[in-house]
C-alpha atoms as a PDB file:
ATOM      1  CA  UNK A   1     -71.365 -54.809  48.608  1.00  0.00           C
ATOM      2  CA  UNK A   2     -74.407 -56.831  47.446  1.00  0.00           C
ATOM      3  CA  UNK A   3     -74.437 -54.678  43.847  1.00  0.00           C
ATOM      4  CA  UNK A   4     -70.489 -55.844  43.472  1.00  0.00           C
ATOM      5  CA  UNK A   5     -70.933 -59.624  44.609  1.00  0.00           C
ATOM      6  CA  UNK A   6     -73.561 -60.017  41.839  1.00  0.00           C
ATOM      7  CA  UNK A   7     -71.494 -58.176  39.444  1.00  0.00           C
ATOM      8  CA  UNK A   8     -69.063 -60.646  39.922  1.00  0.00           C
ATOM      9  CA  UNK A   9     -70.857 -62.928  39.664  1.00  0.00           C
ATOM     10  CA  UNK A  10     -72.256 -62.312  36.788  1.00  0.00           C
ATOM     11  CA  UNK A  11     -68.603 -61.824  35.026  1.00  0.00           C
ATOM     12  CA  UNK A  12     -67.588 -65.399  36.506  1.00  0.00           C
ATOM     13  CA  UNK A  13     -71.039 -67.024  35.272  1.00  0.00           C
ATOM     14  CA  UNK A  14     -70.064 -66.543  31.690  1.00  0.00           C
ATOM     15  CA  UNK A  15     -66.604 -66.749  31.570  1.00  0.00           C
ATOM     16  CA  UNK A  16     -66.993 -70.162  30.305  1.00  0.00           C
ATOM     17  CA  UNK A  17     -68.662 -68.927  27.011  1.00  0.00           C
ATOM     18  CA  UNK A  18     -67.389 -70.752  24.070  1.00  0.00           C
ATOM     19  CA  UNK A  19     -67.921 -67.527  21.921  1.00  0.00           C
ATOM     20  CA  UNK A  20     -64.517 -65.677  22.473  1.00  0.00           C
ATOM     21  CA  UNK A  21     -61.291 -67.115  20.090  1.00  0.00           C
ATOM     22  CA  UNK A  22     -57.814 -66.827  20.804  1.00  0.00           C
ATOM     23  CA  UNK A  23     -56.198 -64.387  18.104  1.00  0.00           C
ATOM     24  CA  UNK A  24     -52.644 -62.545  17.487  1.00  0.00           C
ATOM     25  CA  UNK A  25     -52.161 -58.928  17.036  1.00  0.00           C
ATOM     26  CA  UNK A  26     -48.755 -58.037  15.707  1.00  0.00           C
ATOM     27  CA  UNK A  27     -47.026 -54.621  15.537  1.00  0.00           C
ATOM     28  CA  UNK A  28     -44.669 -53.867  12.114  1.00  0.00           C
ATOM     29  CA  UNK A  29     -41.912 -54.926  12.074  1.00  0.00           C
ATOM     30  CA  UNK A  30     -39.727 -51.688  12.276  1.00  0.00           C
ATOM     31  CA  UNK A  31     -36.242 -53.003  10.865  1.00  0.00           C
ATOM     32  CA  UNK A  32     -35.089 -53.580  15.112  1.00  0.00           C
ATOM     33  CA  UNK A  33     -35.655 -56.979  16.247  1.00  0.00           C
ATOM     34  CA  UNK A  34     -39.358 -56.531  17.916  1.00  0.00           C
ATOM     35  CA  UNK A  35     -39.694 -58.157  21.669  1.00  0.00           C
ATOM     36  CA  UNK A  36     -43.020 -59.915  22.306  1.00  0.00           C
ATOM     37  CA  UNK A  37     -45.388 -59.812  24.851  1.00  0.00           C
ATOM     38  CA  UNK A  38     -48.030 -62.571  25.333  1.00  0.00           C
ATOM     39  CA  UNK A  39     -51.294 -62.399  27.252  1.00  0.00           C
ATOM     40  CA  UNK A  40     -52.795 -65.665  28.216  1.00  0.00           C
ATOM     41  CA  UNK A  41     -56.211 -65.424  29.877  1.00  0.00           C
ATOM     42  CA  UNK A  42     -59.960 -65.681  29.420  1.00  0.00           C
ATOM     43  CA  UNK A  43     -63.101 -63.612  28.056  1.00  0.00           C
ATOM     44  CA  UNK A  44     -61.878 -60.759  30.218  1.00  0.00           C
ATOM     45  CA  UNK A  45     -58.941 -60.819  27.964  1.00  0.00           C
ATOM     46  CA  UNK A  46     -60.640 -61.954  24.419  1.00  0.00           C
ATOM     47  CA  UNK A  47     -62.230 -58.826  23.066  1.00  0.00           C
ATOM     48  CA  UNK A  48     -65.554 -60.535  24.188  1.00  0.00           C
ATOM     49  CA  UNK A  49     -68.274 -58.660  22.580  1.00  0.00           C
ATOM     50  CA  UNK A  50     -65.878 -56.195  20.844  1.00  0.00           C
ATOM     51  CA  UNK A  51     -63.117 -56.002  18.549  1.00  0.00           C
ATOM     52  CA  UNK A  52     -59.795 -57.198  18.637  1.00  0.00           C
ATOM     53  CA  UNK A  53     -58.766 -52.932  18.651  1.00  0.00           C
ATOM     54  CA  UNK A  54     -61.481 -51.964  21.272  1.00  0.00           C
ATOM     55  CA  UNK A  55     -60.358 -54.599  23.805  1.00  0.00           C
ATOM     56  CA  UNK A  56     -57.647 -53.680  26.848  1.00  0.00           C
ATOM     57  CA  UNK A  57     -55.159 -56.203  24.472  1.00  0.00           C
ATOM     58  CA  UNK A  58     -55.618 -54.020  21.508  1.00  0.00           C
ATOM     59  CA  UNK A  59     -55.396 -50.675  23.881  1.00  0.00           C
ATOM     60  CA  UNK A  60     -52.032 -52.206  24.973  1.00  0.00           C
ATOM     61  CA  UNK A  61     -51.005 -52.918  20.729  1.00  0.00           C
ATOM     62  CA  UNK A  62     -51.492 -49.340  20.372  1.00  0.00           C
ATOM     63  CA  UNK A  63     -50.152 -47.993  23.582  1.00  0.00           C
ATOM     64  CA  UNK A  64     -46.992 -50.359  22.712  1.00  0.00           C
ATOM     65  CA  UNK A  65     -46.889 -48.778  18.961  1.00  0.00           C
ATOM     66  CA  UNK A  66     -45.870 -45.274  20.015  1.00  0.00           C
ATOM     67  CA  UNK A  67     -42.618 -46.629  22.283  1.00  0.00           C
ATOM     68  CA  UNK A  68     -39.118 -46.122  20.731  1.00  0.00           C
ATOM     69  CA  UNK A  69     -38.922 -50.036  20.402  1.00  0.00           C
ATOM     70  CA  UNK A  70     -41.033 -51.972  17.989  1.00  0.00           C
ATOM     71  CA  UNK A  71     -43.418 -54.711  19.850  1.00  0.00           C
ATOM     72  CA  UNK A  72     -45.858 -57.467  19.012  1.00  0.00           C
ATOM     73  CA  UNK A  73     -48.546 -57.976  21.034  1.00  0.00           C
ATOM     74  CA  UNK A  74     -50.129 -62.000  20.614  1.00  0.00           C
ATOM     75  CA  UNK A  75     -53.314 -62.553  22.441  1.00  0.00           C
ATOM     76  CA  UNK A  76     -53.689 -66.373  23.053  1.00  0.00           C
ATOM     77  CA  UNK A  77     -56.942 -65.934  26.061  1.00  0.00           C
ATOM     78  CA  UNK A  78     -60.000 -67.882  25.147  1.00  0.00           C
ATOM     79  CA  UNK A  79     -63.796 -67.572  26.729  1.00  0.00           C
ATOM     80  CA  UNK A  80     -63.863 -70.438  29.383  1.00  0.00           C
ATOM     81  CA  UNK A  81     -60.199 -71.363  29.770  1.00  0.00           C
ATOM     82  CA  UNK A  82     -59.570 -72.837  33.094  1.00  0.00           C
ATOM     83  CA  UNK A  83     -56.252 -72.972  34.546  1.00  0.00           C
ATOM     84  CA  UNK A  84     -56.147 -77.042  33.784  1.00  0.00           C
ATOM     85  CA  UNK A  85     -56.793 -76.057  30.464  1.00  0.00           C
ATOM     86  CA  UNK A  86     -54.831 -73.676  30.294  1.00  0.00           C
ATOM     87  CA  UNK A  87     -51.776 -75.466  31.530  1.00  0.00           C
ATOM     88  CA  UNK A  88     -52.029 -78.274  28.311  1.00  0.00           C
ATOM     89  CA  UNK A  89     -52.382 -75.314  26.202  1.00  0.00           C
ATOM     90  CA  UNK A  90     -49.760 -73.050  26.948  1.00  0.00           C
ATOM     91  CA  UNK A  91     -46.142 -74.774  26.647  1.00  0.00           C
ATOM     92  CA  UNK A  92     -47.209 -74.974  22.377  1.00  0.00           C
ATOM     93  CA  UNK A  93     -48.255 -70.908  22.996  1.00  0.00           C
ATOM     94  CA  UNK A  94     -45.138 -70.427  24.252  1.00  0.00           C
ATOM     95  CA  UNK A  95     -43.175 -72.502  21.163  1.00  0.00           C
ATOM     96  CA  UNK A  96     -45.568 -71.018  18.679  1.00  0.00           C
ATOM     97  CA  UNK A  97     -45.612 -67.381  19.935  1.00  0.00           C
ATOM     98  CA  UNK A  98     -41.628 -67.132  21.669  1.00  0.00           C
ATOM     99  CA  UNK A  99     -42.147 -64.129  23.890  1.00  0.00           C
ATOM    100  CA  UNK A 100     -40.405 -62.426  26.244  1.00  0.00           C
ATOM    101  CA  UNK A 101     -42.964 -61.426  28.300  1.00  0.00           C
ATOM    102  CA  UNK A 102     -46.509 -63.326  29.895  1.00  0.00           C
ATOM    103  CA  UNK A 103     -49.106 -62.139  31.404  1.00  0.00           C
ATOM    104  CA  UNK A 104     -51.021 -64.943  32.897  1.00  0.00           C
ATOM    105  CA  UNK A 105     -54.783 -64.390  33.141  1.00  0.00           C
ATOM    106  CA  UNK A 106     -56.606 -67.187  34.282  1.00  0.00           C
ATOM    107  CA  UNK A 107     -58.392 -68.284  37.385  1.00  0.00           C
ATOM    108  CA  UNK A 108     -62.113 -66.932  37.285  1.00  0.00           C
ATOM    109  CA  UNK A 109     -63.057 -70.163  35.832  1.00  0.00           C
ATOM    110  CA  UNK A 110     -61.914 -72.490  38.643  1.00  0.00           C
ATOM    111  CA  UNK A 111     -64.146 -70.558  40.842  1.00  0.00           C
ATOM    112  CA  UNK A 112     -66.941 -70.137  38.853  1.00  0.00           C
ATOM    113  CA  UNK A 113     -66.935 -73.903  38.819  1.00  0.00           C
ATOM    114  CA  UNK A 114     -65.823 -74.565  42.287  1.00  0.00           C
ATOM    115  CA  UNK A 115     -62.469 -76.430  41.131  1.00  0.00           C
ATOM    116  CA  UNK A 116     -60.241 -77.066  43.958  1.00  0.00           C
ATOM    117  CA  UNK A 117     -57.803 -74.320  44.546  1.00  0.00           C
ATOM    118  CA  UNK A 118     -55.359 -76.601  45.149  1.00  0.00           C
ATOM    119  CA  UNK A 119     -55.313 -77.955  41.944  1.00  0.00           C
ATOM    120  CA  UNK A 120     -55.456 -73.946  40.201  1.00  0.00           C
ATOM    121  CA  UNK A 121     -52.437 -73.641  42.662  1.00  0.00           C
ATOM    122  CA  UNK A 122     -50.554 -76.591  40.696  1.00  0.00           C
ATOM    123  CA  UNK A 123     -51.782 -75.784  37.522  1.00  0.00           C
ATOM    124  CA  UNK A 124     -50.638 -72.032  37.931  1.00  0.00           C
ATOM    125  CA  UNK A 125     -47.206 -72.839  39.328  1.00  0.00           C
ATOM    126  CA  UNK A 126     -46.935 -75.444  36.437  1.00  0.00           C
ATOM    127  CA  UNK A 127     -47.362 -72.463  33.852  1.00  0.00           C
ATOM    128  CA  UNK A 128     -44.860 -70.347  35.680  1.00  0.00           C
ATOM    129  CA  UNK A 129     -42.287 -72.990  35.476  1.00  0.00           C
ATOM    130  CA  UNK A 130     -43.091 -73.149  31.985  1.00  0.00           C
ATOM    131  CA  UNK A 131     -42.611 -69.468  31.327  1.00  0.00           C
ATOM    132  CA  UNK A 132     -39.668 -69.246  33.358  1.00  0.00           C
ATOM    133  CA  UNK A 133     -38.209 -72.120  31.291  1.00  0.00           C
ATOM    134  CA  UNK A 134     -39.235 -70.625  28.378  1.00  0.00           C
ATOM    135  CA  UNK A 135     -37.194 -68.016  29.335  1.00  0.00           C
ATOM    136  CA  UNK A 136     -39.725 -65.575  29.525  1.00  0.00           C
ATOM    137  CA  UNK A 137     -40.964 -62.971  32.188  1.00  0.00           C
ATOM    138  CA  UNK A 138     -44.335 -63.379  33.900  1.00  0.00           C
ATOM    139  CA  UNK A 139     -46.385 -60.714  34.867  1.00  0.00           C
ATOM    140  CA  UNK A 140     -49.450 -62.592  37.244  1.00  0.00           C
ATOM    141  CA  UNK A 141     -53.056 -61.540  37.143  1.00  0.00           C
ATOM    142  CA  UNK A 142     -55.342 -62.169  39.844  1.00  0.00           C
ATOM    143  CA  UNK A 143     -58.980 -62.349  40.261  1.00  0.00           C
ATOM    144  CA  UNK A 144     -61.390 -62.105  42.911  1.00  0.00           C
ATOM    145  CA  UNK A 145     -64.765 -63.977  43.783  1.00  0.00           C
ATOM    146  CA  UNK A 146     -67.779 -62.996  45.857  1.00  0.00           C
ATOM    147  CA  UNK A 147     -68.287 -64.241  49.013  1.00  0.00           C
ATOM    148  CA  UNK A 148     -71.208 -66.214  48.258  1.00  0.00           C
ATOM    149  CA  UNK A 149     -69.505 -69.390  47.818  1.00  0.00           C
ATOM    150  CA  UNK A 150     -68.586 -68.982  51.207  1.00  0.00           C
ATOM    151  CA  UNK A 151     -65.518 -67.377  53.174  1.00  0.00           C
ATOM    152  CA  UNK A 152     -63.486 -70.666  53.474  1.00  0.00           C
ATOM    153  CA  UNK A 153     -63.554 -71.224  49.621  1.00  0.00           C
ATOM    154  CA  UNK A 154     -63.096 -67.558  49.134  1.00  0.00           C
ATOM    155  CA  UNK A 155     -60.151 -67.113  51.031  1.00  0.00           C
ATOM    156  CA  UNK A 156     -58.578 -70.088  49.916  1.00  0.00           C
ATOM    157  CA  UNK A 157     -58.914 -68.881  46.330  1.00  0.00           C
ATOM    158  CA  UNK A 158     -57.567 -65.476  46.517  1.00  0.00           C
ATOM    159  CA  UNK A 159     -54.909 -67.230  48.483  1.00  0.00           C
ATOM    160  CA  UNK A 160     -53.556 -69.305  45.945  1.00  0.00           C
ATOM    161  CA  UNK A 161     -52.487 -65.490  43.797  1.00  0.00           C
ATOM    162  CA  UNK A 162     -51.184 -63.834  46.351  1.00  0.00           C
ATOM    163  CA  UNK A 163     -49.218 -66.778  48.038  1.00  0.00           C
ATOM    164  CA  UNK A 164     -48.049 -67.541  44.403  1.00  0.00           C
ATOM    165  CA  UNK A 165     -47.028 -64.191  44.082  1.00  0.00           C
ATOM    166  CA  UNK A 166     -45.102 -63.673  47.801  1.00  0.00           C
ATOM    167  CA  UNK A 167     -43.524 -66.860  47.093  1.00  0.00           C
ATOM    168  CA  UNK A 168     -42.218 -66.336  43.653  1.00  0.00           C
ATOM    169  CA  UNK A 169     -41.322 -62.877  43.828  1.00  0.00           C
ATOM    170  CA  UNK A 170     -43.322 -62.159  40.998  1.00  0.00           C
ATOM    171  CA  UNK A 171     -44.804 -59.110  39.658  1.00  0.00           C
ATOM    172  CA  UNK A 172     -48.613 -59.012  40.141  1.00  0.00           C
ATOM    173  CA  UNK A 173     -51.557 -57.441  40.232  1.00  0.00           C
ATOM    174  CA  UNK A 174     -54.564 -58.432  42.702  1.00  0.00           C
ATOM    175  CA  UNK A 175     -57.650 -58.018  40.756  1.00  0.00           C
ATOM    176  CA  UNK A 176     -57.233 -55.532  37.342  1.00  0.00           C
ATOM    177  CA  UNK A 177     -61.067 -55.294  37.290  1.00  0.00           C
ATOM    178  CA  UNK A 178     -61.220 -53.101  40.524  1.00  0.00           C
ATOM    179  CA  UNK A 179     -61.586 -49.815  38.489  1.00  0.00           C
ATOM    180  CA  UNK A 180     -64.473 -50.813  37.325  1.00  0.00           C
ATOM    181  CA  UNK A 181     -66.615 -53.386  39.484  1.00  0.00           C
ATOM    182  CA  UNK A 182     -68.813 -50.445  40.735  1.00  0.00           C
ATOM    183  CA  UNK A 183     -69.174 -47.959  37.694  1.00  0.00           C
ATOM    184  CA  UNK A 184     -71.975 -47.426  35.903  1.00  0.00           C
ATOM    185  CA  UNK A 185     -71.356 -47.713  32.441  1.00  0.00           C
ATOM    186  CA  UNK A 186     -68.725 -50.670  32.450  1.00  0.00           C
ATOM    187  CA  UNK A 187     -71.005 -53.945  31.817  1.00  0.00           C
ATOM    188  CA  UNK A 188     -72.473 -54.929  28.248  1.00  0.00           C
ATOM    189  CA  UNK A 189     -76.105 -55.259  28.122  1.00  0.00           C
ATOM    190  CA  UNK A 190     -75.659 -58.765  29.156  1.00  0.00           C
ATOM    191  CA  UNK A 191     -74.862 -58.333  32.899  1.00  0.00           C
ATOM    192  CA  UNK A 192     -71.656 -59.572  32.499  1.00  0.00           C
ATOM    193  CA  UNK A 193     -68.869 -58.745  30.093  1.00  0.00           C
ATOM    194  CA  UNK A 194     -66.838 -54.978  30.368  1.00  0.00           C
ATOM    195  CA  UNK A 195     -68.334 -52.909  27.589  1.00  0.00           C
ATOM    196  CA  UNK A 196     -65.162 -51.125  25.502  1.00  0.00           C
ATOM    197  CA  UNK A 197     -65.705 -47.932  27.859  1.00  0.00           C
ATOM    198  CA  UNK A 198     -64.013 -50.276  30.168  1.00  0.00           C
ATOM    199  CA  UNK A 199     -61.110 -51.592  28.821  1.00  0.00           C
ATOM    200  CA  UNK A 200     -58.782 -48.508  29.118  1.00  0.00           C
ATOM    201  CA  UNK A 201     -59.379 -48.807  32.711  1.00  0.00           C
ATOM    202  CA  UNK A 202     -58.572 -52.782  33.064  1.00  0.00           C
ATOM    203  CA  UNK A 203     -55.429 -51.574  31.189  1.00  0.00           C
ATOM    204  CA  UNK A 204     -54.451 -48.865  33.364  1.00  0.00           C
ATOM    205  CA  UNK A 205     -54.422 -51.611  36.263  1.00  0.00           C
ATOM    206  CA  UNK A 206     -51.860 -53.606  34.545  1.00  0.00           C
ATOM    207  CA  UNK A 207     -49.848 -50.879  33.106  1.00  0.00           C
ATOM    208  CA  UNK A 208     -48.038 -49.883  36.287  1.00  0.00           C
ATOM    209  CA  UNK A 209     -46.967 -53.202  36.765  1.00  0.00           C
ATOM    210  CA  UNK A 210     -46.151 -53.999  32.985  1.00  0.00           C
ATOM    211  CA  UNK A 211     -44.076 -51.081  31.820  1.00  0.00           C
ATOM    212  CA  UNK A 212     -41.216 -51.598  34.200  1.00  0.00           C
ATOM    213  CA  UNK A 213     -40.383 -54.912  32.682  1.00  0.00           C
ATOM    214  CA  UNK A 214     -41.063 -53.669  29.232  1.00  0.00           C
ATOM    215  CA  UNK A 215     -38.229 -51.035  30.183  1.00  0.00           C
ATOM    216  CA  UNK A 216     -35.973 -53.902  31.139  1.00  0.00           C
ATOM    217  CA  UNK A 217     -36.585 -55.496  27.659  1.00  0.00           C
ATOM    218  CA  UNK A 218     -35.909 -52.838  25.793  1.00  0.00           C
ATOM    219  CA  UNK A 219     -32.743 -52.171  27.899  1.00  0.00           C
ATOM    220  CA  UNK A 220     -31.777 -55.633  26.635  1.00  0.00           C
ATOM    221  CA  UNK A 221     -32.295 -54.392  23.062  1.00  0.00           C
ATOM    222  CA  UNK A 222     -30.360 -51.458  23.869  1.00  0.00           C
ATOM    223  CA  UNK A 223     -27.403 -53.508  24.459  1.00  0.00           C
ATOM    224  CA  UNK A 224     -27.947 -56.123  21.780  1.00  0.00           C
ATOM    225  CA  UNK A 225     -28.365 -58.437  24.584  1.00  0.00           C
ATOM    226  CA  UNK A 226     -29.503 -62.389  22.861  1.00  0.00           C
ATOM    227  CA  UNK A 227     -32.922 -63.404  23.050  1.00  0.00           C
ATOM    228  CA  UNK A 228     -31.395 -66.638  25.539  1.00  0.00           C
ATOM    229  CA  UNK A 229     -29.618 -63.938  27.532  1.00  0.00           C
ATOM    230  CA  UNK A 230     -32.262 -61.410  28.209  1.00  0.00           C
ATOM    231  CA  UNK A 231     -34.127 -63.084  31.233  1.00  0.00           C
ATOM    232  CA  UNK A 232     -30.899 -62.971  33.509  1.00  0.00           C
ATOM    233  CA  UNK A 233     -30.081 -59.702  32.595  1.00  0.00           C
ATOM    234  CA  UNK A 234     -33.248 -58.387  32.563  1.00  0.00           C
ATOM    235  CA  UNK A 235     -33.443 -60.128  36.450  1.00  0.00           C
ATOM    236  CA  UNK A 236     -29.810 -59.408  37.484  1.00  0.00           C
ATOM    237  CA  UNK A 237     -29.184 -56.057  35.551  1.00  0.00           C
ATOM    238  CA  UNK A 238     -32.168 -53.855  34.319  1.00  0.00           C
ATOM    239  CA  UNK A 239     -35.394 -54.677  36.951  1.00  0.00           C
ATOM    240  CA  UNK A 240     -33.896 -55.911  39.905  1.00  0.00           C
ATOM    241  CA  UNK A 241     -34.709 -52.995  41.508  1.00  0.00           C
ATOM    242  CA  UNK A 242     -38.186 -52.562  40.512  1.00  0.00           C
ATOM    243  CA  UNK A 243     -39.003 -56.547  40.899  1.00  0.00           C
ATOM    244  CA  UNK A 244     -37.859 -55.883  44.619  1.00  0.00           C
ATOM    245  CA  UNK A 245     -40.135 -52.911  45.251  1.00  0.00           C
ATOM    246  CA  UNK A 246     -42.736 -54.904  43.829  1.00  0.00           C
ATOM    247  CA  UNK A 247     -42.159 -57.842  46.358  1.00  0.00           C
ATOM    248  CA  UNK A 248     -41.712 -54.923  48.935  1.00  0.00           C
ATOM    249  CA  UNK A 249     -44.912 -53.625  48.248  1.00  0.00           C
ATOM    250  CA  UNK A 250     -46.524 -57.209  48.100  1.00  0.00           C
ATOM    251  CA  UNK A 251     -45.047 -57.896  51.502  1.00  0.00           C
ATOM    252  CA  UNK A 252     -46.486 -55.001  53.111  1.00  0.00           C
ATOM    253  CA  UNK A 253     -49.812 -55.411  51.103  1.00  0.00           C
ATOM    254  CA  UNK A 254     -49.990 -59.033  52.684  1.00  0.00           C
ATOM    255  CA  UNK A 255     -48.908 -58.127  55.895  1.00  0.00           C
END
């Protein structure tokens, strides 16, 4: 337990790090109108330390390339992005980048700083609200902190995902770093960043979670369904199934 608190702790310490750049990765365009999927998130989502192909992003680009549809993949996380910054950032993202698909990645900077959950509560809910106006789907990533800054903050913080979540009905995944918090092999020489040997596994954690709604895009595509259209059909039609095991599952999960 102590070896994974400092882990995490040493992920969250650097989170902040200036170094990492938001960048796009687009797939070709195959002659079938391409959907989009958008990641919004951190370092542990900015090919910190690697490139843009070794990174769990650019795992999903090329796991995305050998699907039947044609998909772009645009990678918008920067190092040290806080939800509060992350809320004034995204609602140009979203104009810019027009997906039909998010997955929200932010959090571990709130609690590396000791921000009021509170306010990452707001600031999350105010980016789903944006997505959903956007007309976009949002897949939710959580992350987890240590118990060293104590059990009330602790709880509080994990809270504010999983409450989201159960409240929203939204797909999500608890913490995609779980694979690898206690393998040898999985931190840079730093302490703190996944090394590439890493990625596939943060991947595999969303995956599960992420192709089901990919299905219900391309289902959409399938039926020459309008980009203004697709969110209620995807809802009503293609994933309502699947979104309601996932809040099934949640449920039970949560107790």
């Amino acid at each position: 337990m102590w070896r994974y608190s400092l882990v995490i702790i040493a992920w969250l310490a650097l989170l902040w790090s200036p170094l990492g750049l938001a960048n796009s990765i687009s797939a070709e365009n195959s002659g079938e109108e391409p959907a989009k999927v958008l990641v919004f998130g951190d370092s542990l989502s900015a090919a910190y330390g690697m490139s843009d192909t070794e990174s769990w992003v650019g795992l999903l680009e090329e796991r995305l390339s050998e699907r039947n549809h044609p998909w772009r993949v645009a990678n918008a996380s920067i190092s040290g992005e806080t939800t509060a910054g992350g809320r004034e950032r995204l609602p140009e993202v979203l104009e810019r980048e027009n997906p039909d698909l998010v997955i929200l990645a932010l959090g571990g900077n709130d609690g590396l700083r000791g921000l009021s959950p509170r306010a990452m509560r707001d600031n999350l809910e105010a980016m789903l609200e944006v997505i959903d106006t956007a007309g976009a789907q949002a897949l939710l990533l959580g992350i987890r902190i240590p118990p060293n800054y104590g059990p009330q903050y602790t709880q509080r913080f994990e809270a504010v995902f999983t409450d989201l979540a159960r409240e929203r009905g939204l797909v999500f995944e608890p913490f995609f770093l779980h694979e690898i918090a206690l393998r040898d092999g999985m931190i840079m020489d730093d302490g703190i960043h996944p090394t590439p040997e890493a990625q596939p596994y943060m991947l595999e954690a969303v995956w599960p979670h992420l192709e089901p709604m990919m299905r219900g895009i391309e289902a959409c595509l399938d039926d020459a369904v309008s980009v203004s259209e697709r969110p209620a059909q995807i809802r009503q039609d293609v994933l309502g199934e699947e979104l309601t095991q996932y809040r099934m599952n949640i449920a039970l999960d949560l107790g």
